[in-house]
PDB file of N, CA and C in Angstrom:
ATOM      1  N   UNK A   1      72.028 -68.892-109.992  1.00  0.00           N
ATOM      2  CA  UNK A   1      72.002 -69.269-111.386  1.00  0.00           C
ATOM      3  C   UNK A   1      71.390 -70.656-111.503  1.00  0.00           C
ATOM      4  N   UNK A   2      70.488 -70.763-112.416  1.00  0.00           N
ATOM      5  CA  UNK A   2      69.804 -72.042-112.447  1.00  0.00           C
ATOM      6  C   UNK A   2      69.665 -72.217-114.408  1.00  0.00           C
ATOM      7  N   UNK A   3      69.461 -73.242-114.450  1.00  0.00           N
ATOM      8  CA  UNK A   3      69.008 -73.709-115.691  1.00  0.00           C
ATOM      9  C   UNK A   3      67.644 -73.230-116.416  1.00  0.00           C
ATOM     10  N   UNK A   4      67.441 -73.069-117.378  1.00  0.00           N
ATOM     11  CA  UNK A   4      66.594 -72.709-118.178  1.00  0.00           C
ATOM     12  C   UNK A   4      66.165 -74.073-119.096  1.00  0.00           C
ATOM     13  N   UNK A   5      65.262 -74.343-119.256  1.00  0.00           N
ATOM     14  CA  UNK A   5      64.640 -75.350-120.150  1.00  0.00           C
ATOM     15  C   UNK A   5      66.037 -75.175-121.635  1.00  0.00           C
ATOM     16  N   UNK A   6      66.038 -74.283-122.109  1.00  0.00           N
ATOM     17  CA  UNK A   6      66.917 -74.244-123.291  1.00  0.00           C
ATOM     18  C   UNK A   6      68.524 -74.035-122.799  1.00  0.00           C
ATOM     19  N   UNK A   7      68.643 -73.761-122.007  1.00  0.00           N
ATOM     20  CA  UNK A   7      70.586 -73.619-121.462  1.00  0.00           C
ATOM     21  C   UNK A   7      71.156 -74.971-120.756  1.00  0.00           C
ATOM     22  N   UNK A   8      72.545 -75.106-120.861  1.00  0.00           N
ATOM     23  CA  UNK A   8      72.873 -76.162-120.468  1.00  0.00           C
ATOM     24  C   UNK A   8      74.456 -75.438-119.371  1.00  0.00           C
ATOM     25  N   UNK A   9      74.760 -76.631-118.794  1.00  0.00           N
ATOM     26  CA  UNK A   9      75.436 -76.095-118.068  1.00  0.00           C
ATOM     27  C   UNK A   9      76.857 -75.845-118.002  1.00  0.00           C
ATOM     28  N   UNK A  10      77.575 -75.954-119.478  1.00  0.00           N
ATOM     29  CA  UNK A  10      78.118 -75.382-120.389  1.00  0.00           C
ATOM     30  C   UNK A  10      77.754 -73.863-120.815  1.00  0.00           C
ATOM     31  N   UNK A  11      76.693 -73.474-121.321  1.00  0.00           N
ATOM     32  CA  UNK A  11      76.061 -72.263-121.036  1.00  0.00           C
ATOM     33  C   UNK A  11      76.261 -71.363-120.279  1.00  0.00           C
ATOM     34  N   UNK A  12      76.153 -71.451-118.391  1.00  0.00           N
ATOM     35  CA  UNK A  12      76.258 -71.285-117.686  1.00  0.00           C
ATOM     36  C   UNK A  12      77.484 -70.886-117.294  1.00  0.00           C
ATOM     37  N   UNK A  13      78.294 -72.369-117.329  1.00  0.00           N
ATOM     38  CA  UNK A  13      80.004 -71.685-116.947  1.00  0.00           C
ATOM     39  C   UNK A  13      80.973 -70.573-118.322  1.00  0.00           C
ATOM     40  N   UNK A  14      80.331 -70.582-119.266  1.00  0.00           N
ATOM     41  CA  UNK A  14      80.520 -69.646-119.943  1.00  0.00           C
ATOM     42  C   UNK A  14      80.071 -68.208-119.235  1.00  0.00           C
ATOM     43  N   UNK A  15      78.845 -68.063-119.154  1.00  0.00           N
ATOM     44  CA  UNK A  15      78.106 -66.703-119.025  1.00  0.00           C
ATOM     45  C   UNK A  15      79.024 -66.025-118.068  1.00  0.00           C
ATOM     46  N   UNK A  16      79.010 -67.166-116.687  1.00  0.00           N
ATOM     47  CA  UNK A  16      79.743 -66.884-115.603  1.00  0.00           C
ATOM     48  C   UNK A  16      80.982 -66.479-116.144  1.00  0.00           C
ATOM     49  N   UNK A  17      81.910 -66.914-116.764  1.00  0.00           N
ATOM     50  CA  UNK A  17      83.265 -66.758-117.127  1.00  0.00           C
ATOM     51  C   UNK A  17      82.978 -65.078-118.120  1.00  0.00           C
ATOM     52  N   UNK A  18      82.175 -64.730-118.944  1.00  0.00           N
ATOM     53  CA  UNK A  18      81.914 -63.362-119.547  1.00  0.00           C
ATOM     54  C   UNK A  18      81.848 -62.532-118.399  1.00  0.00           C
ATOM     55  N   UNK A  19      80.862 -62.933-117.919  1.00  0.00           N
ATOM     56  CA  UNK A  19      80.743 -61.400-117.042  1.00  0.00           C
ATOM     57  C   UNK A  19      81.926 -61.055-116.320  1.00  0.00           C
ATOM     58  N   UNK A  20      82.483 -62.525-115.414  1.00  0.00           N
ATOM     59  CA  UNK A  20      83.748 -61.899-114.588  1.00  0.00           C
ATOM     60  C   UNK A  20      84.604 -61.156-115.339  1.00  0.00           C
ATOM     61  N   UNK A  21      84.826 -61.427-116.589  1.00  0.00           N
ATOM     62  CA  UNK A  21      85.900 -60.641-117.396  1.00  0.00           C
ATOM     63  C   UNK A  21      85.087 -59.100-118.112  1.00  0.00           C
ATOM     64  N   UNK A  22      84.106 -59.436-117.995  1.00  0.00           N
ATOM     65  CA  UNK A  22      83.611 -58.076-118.448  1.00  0.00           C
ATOM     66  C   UNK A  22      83.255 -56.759-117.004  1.00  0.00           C
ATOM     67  N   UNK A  23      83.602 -57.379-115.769  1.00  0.00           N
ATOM     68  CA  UNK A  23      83.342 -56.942-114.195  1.00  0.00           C
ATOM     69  C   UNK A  23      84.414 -55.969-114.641  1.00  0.00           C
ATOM     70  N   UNK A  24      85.765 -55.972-114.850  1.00  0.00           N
ATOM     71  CA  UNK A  24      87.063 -55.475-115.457  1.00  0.00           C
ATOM     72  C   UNK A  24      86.929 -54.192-116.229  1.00  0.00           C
ATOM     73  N   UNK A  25      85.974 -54.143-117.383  1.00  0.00           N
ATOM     74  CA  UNK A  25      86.276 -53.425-118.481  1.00  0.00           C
ATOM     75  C   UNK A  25      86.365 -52.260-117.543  1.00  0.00           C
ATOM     76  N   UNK A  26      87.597 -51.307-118.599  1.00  0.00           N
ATOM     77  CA  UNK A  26      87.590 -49.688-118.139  1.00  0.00           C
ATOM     78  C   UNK A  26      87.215 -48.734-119.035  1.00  0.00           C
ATOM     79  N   UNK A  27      86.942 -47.533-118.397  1.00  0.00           N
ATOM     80  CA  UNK A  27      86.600 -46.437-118.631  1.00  0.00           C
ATOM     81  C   UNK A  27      85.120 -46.200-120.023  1.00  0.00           C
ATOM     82  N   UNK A  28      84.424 -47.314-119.455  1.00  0.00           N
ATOM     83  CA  UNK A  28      82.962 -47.922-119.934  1.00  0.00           C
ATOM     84  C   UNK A  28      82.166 -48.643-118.859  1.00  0.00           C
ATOM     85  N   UNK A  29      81.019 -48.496-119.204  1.00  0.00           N
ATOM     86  CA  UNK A  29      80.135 -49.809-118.744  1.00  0.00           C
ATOM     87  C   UNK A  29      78.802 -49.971-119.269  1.00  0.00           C
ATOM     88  N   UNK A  30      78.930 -51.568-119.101  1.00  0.00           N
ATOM     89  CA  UNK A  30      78.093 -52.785-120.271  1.00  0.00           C
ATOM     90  C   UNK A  30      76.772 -53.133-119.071  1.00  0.00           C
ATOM     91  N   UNK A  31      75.726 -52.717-119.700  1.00  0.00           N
ATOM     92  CA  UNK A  31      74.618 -53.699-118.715  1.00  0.00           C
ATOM     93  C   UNK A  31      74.311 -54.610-119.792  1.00  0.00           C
ATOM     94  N   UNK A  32      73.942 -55.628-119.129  1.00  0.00           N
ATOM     95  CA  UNK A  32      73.607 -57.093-119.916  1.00  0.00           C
ATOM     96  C   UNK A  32      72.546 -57.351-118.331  1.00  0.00           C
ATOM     97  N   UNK A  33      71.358 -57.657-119.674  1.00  0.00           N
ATOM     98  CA  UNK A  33      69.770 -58.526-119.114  1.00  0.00           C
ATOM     99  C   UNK A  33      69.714 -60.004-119.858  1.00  0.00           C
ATOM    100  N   UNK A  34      69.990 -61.027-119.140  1.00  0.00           N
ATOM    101  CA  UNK A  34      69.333 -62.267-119.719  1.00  0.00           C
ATOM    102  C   UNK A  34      68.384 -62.968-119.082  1.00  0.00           C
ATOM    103  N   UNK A  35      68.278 -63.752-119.484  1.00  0.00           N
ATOM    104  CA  UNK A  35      67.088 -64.639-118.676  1.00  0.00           C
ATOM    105  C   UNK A  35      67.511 -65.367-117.199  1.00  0.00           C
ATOM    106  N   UNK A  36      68.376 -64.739-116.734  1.00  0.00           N
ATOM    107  CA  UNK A  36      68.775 -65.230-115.436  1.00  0.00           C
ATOM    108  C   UNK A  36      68.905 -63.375-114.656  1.00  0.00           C
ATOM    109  N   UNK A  37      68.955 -62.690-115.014  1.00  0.00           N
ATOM    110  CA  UNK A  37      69.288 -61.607-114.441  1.00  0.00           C
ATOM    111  C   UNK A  37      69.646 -60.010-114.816  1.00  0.00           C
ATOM    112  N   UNK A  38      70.003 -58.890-114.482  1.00  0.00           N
ATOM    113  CA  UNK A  38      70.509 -57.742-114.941  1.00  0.00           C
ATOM    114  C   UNK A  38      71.431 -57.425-114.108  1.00  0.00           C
ATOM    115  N   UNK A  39      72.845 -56.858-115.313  1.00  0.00           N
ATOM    116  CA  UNK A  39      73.856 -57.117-114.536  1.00  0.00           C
ATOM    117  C   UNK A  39      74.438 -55.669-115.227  1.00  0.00           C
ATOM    118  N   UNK A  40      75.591 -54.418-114.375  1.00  0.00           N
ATOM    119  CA  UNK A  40      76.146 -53.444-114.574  1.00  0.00           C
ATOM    120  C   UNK A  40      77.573 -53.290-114.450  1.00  0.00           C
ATOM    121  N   UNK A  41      78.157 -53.965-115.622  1.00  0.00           N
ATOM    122  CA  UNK A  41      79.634 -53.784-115.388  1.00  0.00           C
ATOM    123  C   UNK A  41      81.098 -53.002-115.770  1.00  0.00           C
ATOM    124  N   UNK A  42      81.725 -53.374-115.102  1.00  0.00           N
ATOM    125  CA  UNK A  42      82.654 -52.126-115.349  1.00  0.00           C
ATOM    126  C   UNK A  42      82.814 -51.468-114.503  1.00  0.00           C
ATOM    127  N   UNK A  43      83.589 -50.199-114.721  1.00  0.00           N
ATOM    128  CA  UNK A  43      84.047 -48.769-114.309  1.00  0.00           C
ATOM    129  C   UNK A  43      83.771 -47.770-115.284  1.00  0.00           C
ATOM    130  N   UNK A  44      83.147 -46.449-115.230  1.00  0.00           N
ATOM    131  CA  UNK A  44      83.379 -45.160-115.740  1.00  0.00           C
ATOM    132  C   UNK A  44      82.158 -44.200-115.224  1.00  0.00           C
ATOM    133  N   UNK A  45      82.529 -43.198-116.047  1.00  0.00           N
ATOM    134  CA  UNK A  45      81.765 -42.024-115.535  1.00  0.00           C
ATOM    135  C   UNK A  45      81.254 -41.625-116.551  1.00  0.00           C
ATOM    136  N   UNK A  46      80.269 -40.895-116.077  1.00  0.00           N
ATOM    137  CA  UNK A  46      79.422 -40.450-117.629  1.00  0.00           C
ATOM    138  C   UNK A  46      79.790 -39.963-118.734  1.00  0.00           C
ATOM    139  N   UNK A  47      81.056 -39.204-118.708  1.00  0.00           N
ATOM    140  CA  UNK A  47      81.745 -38.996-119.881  1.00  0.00           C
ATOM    141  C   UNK A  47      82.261 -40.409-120.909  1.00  0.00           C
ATOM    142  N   UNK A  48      82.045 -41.754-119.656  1.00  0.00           N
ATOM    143  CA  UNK A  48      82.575 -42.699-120.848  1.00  0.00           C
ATOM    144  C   UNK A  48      81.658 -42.906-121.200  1.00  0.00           C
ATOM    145  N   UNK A  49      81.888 -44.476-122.227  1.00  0.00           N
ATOM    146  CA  UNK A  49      80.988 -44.616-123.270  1.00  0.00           C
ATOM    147  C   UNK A  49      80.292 -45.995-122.123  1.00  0.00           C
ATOM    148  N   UNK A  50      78.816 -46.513-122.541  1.00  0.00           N
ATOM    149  CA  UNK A  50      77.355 -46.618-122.065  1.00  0.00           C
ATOM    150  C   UNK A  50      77.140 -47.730-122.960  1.00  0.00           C
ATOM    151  N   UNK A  51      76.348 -49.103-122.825  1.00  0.00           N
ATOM    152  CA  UNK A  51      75.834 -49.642-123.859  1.00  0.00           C
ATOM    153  C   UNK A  51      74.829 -50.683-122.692  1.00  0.00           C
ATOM    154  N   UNK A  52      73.831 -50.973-123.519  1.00  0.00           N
ATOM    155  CA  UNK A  52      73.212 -52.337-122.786  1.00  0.00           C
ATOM    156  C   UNK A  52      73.084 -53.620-123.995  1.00  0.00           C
ATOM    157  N   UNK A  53      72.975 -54.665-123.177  1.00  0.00           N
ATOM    158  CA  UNK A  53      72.602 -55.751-123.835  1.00  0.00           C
ATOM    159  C   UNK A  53      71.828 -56.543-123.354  1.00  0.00           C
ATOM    160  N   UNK A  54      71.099 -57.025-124.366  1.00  0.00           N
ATOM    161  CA  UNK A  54      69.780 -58.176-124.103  1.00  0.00           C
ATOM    162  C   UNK A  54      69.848 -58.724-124.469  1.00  0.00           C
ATOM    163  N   UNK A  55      70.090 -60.077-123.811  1.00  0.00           N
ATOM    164  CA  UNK A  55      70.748 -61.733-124.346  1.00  0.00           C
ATOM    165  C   UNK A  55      69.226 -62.377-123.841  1.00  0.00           C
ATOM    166  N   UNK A  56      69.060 -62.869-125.223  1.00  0.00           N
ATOM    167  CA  UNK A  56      67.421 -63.004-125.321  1.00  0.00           C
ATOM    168  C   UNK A  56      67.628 -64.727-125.159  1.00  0.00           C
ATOM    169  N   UNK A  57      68.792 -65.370-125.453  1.00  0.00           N
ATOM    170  CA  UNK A  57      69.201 -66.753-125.017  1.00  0.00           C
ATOM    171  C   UNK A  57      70.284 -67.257-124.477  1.00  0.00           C
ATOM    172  N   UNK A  58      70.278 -68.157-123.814  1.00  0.00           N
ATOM    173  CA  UNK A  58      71.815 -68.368-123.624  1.00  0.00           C
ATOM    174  C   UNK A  58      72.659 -69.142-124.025  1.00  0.00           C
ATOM    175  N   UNK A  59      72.281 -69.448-125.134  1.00  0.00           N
ATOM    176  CA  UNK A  59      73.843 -70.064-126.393  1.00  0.00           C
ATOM    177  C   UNK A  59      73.794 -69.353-126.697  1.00  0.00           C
ATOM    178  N   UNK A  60      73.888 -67.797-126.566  1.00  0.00           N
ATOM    179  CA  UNK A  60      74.771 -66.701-126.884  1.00  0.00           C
ATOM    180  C   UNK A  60      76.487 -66.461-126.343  1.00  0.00           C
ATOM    181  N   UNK A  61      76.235 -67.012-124.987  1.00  0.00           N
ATOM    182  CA  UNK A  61      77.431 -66.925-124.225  1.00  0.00           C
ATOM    183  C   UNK A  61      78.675 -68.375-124.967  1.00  0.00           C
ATOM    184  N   UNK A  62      77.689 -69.259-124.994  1.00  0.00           N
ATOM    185  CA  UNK A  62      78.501 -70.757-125.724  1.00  0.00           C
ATOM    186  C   UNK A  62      79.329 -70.063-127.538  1.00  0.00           C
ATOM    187  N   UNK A  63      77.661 -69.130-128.319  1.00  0.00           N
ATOM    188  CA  UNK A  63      78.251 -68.913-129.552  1.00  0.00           C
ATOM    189  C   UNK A  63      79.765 -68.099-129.481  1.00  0.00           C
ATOM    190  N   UNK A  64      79.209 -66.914-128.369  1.00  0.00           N
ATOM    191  CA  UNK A  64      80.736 -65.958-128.058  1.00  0.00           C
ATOM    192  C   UNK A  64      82.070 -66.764-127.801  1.00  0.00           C
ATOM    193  N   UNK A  65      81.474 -67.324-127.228  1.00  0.00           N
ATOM    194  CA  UNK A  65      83.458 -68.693-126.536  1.00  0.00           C
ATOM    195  C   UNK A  65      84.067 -69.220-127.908  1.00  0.00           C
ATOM    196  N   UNK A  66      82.773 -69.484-128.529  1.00  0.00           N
ATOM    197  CA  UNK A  66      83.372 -70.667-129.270  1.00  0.00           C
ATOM    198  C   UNK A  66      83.896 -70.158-130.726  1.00  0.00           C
ATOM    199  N   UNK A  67      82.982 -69.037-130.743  1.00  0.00           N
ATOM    200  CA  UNK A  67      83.332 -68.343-132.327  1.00  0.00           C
ATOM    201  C   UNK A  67      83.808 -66.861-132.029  1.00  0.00           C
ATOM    202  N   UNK A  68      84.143 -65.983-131.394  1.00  0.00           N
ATOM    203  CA  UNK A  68      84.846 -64.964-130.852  1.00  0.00           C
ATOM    204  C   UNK A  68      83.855 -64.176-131.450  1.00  0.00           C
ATOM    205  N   UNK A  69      84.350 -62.524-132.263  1.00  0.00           N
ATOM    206  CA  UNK A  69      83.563 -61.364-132.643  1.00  0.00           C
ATOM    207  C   UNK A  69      82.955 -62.376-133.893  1.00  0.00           C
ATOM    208  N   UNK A  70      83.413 -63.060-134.480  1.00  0.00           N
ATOM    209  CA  UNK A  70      82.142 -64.088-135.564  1.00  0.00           C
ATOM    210  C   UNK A  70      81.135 -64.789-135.337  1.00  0.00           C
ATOM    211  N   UNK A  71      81.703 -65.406-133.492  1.00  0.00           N
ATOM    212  CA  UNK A  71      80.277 -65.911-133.292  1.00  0.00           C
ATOM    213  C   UNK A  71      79.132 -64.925-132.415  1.00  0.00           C
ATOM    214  N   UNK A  72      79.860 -64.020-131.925  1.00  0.00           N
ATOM    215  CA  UNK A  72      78.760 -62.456-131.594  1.00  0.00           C
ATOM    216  C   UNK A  72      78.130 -61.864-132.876  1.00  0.00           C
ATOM    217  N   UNK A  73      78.928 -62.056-133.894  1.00  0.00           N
ATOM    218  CA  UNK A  73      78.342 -61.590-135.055  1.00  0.00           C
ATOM    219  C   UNK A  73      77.004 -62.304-135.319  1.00  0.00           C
ATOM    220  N   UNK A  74      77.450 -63.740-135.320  1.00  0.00           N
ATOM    221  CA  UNK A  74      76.033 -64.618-135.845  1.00  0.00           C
ATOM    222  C   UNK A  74      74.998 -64.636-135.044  1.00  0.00           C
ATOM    223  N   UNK A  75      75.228 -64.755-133.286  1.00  0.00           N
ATOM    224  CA  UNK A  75      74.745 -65.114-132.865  1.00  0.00           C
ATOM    225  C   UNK A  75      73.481 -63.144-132.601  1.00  0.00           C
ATOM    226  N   UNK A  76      73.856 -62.956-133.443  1.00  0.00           N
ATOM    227  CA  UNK A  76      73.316 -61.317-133.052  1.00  0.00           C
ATOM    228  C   UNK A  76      72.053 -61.376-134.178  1.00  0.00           C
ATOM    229  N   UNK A  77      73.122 -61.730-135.613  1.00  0.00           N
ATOM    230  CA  UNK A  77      72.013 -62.170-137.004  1.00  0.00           C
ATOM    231  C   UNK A  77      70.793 -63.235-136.399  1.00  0.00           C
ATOM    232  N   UNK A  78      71.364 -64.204-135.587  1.00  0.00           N
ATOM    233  CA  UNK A  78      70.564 -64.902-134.910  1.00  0.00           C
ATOM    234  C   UNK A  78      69.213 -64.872-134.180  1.00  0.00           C
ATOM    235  N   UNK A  79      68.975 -63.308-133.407  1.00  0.00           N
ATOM    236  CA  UNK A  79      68.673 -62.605-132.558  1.00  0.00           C
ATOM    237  C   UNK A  79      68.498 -63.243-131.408  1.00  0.00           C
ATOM    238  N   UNK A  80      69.997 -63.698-131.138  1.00  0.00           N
ATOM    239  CA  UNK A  80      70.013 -64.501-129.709  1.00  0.00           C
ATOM    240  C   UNK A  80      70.240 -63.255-128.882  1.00  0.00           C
ATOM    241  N   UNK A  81      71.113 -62.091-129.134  1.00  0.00           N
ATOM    242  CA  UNK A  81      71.079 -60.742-128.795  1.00  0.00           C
ATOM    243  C   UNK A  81      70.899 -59.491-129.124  1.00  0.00           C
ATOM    244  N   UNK A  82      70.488 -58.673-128.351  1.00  0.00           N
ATOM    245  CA  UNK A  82      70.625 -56.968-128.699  1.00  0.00           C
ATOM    246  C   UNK A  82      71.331 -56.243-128.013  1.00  0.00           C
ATOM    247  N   UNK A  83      71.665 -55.441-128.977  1.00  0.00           N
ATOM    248  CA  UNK A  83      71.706 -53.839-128.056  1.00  0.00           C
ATOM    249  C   UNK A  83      71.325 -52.710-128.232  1.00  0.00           C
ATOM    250  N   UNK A  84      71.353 -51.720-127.156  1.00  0.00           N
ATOM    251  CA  UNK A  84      70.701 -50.736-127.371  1.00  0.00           C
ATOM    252  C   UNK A  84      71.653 -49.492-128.699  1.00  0.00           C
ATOM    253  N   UNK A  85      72.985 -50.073-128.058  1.00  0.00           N
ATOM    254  CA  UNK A  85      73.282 -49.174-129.632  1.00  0.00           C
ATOM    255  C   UNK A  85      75.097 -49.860-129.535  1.00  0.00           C
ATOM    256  N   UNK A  86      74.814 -50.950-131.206  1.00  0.00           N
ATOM    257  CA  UNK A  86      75.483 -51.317-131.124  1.00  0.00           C
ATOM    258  C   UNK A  86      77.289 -50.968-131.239  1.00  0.00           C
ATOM    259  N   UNK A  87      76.524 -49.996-131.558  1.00  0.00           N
ATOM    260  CA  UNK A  87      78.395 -49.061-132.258  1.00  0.00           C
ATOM    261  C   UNK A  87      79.240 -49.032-130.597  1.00  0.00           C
ATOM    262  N   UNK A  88      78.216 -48.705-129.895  1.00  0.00           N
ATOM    263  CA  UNK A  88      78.898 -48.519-128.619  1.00  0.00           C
ATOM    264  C   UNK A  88      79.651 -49.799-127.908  1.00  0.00           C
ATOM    265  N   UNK A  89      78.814 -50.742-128.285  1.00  0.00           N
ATOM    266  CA  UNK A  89      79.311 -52.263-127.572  1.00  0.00           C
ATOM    267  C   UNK A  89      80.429 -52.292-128.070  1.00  0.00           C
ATOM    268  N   UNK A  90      80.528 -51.958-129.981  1.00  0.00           N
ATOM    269  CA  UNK A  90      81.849 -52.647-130.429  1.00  0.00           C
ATOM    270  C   UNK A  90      82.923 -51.925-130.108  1.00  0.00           C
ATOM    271  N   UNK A  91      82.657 -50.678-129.453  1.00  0.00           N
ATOM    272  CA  UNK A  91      83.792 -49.163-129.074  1.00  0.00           C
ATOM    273  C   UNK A  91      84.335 -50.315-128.060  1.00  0.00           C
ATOM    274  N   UNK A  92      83.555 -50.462-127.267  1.00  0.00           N
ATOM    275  CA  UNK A  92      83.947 -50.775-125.464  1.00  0.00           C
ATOM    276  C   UNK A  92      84.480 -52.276-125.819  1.00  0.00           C
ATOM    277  N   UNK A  93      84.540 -52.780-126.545  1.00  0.00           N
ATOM    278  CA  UNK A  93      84.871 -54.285-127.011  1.00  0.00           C
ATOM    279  C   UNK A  93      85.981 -54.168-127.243  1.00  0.00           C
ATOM    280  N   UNK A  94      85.854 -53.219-128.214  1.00  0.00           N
ATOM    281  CA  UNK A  94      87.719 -53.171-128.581  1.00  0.00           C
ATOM    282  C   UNK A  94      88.610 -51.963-127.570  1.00  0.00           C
ATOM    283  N   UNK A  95      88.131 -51.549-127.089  1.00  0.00           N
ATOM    284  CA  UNK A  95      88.758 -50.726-125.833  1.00  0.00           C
ATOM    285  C   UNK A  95      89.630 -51.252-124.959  1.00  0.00           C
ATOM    286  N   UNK A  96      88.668 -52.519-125.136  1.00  0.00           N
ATOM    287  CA  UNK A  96      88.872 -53.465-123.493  1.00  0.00           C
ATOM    288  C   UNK A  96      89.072 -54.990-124.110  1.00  0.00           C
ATOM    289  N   UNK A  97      89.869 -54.904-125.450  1.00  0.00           N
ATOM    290  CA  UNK A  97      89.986 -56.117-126.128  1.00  0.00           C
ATOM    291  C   UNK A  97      91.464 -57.187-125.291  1.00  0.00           C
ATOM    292  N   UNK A  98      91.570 -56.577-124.350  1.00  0.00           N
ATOM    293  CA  UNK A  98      93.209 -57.837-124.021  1.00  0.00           C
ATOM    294  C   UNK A  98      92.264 -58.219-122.529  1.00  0.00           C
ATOM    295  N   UNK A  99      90.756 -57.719-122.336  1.00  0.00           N
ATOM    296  CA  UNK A  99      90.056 -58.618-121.057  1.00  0.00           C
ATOM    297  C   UNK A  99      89.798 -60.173-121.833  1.00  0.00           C
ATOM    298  N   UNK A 100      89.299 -59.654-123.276  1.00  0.00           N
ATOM    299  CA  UNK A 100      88.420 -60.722-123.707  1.00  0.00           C
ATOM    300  C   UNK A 100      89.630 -61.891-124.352  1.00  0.00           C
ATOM    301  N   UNK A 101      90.484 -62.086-124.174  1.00  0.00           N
ATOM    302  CA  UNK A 101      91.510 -63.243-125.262  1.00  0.00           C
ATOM    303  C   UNK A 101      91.282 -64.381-123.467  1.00  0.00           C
TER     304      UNK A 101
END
């Protein structure tokens, strides 16, 4: 993990701190591509539910910490991120909502 001209290293120990807790989620899994990498997490099987994300910056990870599902909200209006289909992210979000507190 290295720095990006626009990320700071605040940034960073965030992102790091998401994914480990998103390594967890069950009976789903989340790929997330940012500008440092592509990453496949979770547990399930094809019967569960599937989503990807493309974190097109990384004060996405800072907006998520700091403002919870409001600052994923903004930071989405933002287009600091995507996904491929968001209904699914918010299924597996709240599925697996006592990883994220």
């Amino acid at each position: 993990e290295s720095l990006t001209p626009q990320s700071s290293r605040l940034d960073l120990f965030l992102r790091r701190s998401l994914l480990d807790k998103l390594a967890n989620i069950e009976q789903a899994q989340i790929s997330i591509t940012d500008p440092l990498g592509y990453y496949e997490l979770g547990s399930g099987s094809d019967e569960d539910l599937h989503a990807e994300i493309i974190v097109a910056d990384l004060s996405f990870y800072r907006k998520l910490a700091l403002g919870g599902s409001i600052g994923a909200a903004e930071a989405y209006m933002d287009k600091l991120w995507e996904a491929d289909d968001l209904t699914k992210v918010i299924q597996i979000m709240v599925r697996n909502r006592d990883l994220l507190v």
